[in-house]
C-alpha atoms as a PDB file:
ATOM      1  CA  UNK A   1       0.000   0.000   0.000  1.00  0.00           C
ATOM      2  CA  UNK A   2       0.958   3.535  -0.978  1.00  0.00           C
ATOM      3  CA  UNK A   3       2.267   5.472   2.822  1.00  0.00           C
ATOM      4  CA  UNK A   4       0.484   8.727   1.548  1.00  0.00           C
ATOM      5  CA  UNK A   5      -3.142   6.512   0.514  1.00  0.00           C
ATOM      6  CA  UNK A   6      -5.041   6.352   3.365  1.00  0.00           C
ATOM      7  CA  UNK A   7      -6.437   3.169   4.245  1.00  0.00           C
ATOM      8  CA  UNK A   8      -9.928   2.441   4.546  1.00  0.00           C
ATOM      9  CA  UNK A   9     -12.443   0.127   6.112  1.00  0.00           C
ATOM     10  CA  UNK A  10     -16.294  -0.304   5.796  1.00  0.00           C
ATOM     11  CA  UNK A  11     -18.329  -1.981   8.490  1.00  0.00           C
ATOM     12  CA  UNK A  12     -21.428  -4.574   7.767  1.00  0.00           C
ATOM     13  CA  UNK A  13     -23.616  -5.332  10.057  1.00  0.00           C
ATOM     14  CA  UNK A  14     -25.809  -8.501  10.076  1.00  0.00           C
ATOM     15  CA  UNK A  15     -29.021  -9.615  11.568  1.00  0.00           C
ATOM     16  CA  UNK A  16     -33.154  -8.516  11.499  1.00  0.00           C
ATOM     17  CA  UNK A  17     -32.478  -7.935  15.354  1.00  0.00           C
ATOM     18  CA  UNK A  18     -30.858  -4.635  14.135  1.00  0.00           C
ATOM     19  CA  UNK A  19     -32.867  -3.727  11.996  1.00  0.00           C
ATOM     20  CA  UNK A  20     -36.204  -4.206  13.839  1.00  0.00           C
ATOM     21  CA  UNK A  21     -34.889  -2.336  16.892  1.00  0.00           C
ATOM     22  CA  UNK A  22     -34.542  -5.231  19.221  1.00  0.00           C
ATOM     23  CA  UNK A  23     -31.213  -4.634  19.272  1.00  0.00           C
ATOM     24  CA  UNK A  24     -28.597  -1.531  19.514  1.00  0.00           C
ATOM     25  CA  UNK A  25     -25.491  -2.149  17.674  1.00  0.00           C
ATOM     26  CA  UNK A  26     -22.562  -0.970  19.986  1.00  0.00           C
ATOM     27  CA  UNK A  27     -20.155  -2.013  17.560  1.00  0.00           C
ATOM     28  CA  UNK A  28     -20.072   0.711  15.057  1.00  0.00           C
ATOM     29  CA  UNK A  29     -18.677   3.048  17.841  1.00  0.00           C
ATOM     30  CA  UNK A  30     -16.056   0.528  18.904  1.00  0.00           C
ATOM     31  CA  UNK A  31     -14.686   0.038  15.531  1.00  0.00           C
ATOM     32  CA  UNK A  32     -14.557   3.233  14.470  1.00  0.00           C
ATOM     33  CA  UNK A  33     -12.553   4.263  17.444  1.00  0.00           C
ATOM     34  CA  UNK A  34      -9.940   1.311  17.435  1.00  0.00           C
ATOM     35  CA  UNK A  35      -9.444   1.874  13.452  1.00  0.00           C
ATOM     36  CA  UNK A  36      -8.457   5.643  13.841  1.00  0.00           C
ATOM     37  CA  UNK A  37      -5.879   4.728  16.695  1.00  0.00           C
ATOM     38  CA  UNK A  38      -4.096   3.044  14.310  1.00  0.00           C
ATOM     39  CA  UNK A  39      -4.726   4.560  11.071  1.00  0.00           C
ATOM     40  CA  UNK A  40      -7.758   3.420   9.622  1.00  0.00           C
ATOM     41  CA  UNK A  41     -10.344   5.359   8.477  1.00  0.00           C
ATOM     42  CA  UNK A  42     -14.051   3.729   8.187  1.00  0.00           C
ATOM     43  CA  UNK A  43     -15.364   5.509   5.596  1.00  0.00           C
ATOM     44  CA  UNK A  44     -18.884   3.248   5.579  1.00  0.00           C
ATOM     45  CA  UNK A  45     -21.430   1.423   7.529  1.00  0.00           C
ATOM     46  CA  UNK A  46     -24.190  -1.057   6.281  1.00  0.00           C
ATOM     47  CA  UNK A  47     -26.479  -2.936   7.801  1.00  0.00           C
ATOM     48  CA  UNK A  48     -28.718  -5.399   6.254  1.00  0.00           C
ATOM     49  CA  UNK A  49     -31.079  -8.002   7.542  1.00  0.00           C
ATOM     50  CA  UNK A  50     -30.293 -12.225   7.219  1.00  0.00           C
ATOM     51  CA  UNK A  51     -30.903 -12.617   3.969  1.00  0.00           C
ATOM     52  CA  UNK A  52     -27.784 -14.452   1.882  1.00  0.00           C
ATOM     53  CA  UNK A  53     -28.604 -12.665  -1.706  1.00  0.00           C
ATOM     54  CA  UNK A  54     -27.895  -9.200   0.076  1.00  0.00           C
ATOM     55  CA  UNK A  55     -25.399 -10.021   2.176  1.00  0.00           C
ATOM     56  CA  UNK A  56     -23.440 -11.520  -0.622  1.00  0.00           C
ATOM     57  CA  UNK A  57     -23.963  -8.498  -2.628  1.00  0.00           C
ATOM     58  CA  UNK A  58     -22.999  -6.225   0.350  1.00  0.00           C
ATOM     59  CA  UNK A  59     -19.614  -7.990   1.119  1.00  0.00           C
ATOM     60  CA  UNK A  60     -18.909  -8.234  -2.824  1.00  0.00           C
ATOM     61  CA  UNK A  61     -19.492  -4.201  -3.291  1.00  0.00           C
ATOM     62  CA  UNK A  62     -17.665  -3.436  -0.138  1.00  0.00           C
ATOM     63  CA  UNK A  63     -14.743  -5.689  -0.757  1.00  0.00           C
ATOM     64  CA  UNK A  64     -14.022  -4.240  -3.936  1.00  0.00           C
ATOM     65  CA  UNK A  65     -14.475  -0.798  -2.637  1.00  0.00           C
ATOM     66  CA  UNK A  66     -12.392  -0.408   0.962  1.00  0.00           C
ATOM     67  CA  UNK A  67      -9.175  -1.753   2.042  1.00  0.00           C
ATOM     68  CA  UNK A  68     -10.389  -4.206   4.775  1.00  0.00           C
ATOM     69  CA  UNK A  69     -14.418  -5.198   5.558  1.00  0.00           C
ATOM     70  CA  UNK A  70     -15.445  -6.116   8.813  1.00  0.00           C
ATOM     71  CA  UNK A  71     -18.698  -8.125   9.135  1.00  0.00           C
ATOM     72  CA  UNK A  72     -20.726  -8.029  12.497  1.00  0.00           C
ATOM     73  CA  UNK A  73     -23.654 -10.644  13.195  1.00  0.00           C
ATOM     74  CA  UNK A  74     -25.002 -13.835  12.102  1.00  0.00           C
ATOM     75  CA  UNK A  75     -21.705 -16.256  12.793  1.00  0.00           C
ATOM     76  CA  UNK A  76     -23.472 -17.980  16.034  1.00  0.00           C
ATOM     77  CA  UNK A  77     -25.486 -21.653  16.158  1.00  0.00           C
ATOM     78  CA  UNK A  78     -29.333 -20.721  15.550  1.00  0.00           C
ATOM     79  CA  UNK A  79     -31.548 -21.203  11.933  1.00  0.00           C
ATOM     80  CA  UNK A  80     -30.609 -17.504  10.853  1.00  0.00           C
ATOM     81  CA  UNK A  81     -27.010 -17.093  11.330  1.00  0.00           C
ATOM     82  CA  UNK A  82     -25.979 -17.641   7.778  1.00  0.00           C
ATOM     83  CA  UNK A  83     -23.336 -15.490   7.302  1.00  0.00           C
ATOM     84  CA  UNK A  84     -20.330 -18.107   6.848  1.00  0.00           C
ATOM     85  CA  UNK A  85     -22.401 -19.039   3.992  1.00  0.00           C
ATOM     86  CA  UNK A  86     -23.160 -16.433   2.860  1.00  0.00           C
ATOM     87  CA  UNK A  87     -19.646 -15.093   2.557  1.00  0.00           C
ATOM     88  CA  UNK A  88     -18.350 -18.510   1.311  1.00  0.00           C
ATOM     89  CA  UNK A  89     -20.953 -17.957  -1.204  1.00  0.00           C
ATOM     90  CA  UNK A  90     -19.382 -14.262  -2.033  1.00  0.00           C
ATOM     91  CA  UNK A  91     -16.357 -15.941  -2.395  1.00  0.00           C
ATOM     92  CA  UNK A  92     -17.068 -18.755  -4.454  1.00  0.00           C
ATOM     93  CA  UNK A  93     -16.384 -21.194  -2.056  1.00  0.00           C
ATOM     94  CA  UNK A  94     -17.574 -24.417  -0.442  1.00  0.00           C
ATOM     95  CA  UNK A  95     -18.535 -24.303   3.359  1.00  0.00           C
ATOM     96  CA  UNK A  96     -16.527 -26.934   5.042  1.00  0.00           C
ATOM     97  CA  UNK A  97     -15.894 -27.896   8.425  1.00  0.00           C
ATOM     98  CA  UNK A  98     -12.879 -26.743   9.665  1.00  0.00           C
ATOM     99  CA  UNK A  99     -10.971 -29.395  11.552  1.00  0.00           C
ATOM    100  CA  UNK A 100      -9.419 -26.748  13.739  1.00  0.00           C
ATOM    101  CA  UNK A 101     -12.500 -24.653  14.432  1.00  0.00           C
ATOM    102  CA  UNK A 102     -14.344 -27.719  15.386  1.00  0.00           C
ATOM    103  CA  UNK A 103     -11.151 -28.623  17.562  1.00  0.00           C
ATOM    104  CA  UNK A 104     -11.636 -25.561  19.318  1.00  0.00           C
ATOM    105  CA  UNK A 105     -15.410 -26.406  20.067  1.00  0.00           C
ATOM    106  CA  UNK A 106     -14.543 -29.887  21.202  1.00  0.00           C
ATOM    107  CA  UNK A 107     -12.031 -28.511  23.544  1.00  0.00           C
ATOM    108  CA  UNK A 108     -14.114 -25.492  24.721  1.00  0.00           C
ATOM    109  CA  UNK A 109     -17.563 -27.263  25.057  1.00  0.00           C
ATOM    110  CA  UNK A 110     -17.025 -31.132  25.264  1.00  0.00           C
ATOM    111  CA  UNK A 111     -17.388 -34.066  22.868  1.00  0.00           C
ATOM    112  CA  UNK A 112     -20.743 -35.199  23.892  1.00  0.00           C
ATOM    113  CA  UNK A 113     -21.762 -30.954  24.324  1.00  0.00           C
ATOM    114  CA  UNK A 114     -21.189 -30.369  20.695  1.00  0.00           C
ATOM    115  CA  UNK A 115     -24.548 -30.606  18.804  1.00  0.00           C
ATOM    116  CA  UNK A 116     -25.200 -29.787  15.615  1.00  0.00           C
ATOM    117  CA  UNK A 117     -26.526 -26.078  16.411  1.00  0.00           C
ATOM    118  CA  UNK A 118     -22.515 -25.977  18.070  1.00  0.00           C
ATOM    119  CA  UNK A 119     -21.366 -27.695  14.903  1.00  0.00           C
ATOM    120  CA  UNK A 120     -22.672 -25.007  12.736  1.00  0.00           C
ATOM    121  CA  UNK A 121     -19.846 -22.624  14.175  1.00  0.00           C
ATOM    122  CA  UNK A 122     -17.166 -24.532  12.710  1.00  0.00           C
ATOM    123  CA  UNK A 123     -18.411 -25.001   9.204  1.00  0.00           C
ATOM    124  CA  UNK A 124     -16.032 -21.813   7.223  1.00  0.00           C
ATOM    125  CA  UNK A 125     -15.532 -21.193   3.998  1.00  0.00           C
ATOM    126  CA  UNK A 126     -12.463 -23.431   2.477  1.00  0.00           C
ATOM    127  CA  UNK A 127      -9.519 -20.842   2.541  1.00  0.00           C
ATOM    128  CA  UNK A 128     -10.060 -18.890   5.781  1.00  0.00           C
ATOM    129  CA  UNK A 129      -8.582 -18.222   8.196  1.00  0.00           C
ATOM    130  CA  UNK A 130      -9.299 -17.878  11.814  1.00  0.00           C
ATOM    131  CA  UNK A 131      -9.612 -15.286  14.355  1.00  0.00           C
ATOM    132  CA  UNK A 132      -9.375 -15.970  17.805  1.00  0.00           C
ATOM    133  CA  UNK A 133     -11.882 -16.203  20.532  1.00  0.00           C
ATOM    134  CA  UNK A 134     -11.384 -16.108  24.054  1.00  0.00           C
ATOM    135  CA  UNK A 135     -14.459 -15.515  24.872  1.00  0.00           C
ATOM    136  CA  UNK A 136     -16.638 -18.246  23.691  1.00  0.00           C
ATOM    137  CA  UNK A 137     -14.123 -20.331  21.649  1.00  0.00           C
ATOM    138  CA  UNK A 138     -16.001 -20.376  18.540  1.00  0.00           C
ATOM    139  CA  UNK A 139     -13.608 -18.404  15.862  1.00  0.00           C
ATOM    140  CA  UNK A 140     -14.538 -15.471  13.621  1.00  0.00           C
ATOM    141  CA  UNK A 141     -12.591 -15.864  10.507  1.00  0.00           C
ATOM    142  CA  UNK A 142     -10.974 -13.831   7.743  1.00  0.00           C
ATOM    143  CA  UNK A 143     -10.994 -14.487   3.973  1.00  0.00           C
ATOM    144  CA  UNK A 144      -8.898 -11.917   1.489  1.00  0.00           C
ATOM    145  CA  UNK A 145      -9.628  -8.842   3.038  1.00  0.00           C
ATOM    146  CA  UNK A 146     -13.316  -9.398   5.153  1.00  0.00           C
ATOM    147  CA  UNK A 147     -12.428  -9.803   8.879  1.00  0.00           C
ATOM    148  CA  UNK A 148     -15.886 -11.855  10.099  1.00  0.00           C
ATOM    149  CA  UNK A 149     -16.822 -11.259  13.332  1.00  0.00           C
ATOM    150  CA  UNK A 150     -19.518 -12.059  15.989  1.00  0.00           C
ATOM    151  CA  UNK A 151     -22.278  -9.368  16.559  1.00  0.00           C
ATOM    152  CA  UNK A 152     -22.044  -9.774  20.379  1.00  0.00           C
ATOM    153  CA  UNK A 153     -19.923  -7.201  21.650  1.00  0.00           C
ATOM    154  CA  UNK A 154     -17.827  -8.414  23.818  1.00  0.00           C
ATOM    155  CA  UNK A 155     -17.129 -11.175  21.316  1.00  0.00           C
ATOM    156  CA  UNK A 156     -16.677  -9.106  18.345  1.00  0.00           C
ATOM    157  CA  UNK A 157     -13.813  -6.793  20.625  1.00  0.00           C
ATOM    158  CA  UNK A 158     -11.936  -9.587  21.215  1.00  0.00           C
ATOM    159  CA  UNK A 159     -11.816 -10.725  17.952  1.00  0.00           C
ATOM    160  CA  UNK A 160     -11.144  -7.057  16.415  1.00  0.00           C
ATOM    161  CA  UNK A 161      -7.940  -7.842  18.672  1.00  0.00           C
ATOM    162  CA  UNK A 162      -6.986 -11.027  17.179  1.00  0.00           C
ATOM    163  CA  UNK A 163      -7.127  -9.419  14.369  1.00  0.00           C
ATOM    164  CA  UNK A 164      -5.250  -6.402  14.350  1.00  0.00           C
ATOM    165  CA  UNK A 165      -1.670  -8.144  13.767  1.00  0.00           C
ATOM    166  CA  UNK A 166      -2.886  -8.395  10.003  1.00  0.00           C
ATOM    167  CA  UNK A 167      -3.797  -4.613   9.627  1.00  0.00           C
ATOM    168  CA  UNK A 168      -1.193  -2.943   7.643  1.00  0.00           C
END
């Protein structure tokens, strides 16, 4: 990257719980603040609600358009959490379970405590890569230059920390 071209970064966050006002995204704040202390400027925000064909064409628009794209929202066990495909999807890639993601759960949870709602955490898109998580073991993950995150606060700060060492 050019030193004089400023870097940029869009947020995108997921979920209907956002949108419908069940929900106040603390995030936006958060990430805006830790990108200007070290250089980053987030030049755009969007949320959308959990629906793959607009989250795919979100993360494809924004990709193309900022340095780095963070995703909030939709990475968890229940029925609507669909980004990982979603992105995979973006991507053009299959959804597979990652053997050290699911690892992680095994370790974190238990064998036996590992249902398929758990399992669904684990299944990434084929070349990601994760992003820690102390807080509830399942990993975010990046792919290119989309950093995705939980939407749960104190989940998606810890893994904006695991992933600052690849912000240039």
């Amino acid at each position: 990257m050019n030193k004089n071209k400023i870097v940029s970064a869009s947020l995108l966050v997921i979920g209907d719980e956002i949108l419908s006002g069940r929900t106040v995204d603390q995030n936006i704040n958060f990430l805006a603040k830790n990108l200007a202390q070290i250089g980053i400027c987030l030049r755009e925000v969007r949320v959308v609600g959990d629906f793959e064909d607009e989250i795919i064409l979100a993360v494809n628009e924004l990709r193309k358009k900022f340095d780095y794209v963070f995703t909030s929202g939709g990475i968890g066990p229940t029925h609507d959490d669909i980004t990982s495909l979603s992105i995979a999807k973006a991507f053009d890639q299959e959804l597979i379970l990652n053997d050290v993601a699911h690892k992680i759960l095994i370790q974190h949870y238990g064998e036996n405590n590992v249902n398929e709602a758990r399992l669904k955490m684990a299944y990434l898109p084929r070349n990601a890569s994760l992003l820690d998580n102390p807080i509830s073991s399942a990993p975010g993950f990046r792919i290119e230059n989309v950093f995705v995150m939980a939407g749960i606060p104190k989940i998606f700060q810890a893994m904006f920390e695991a992933s600052k060492k690849e912000l240039k």
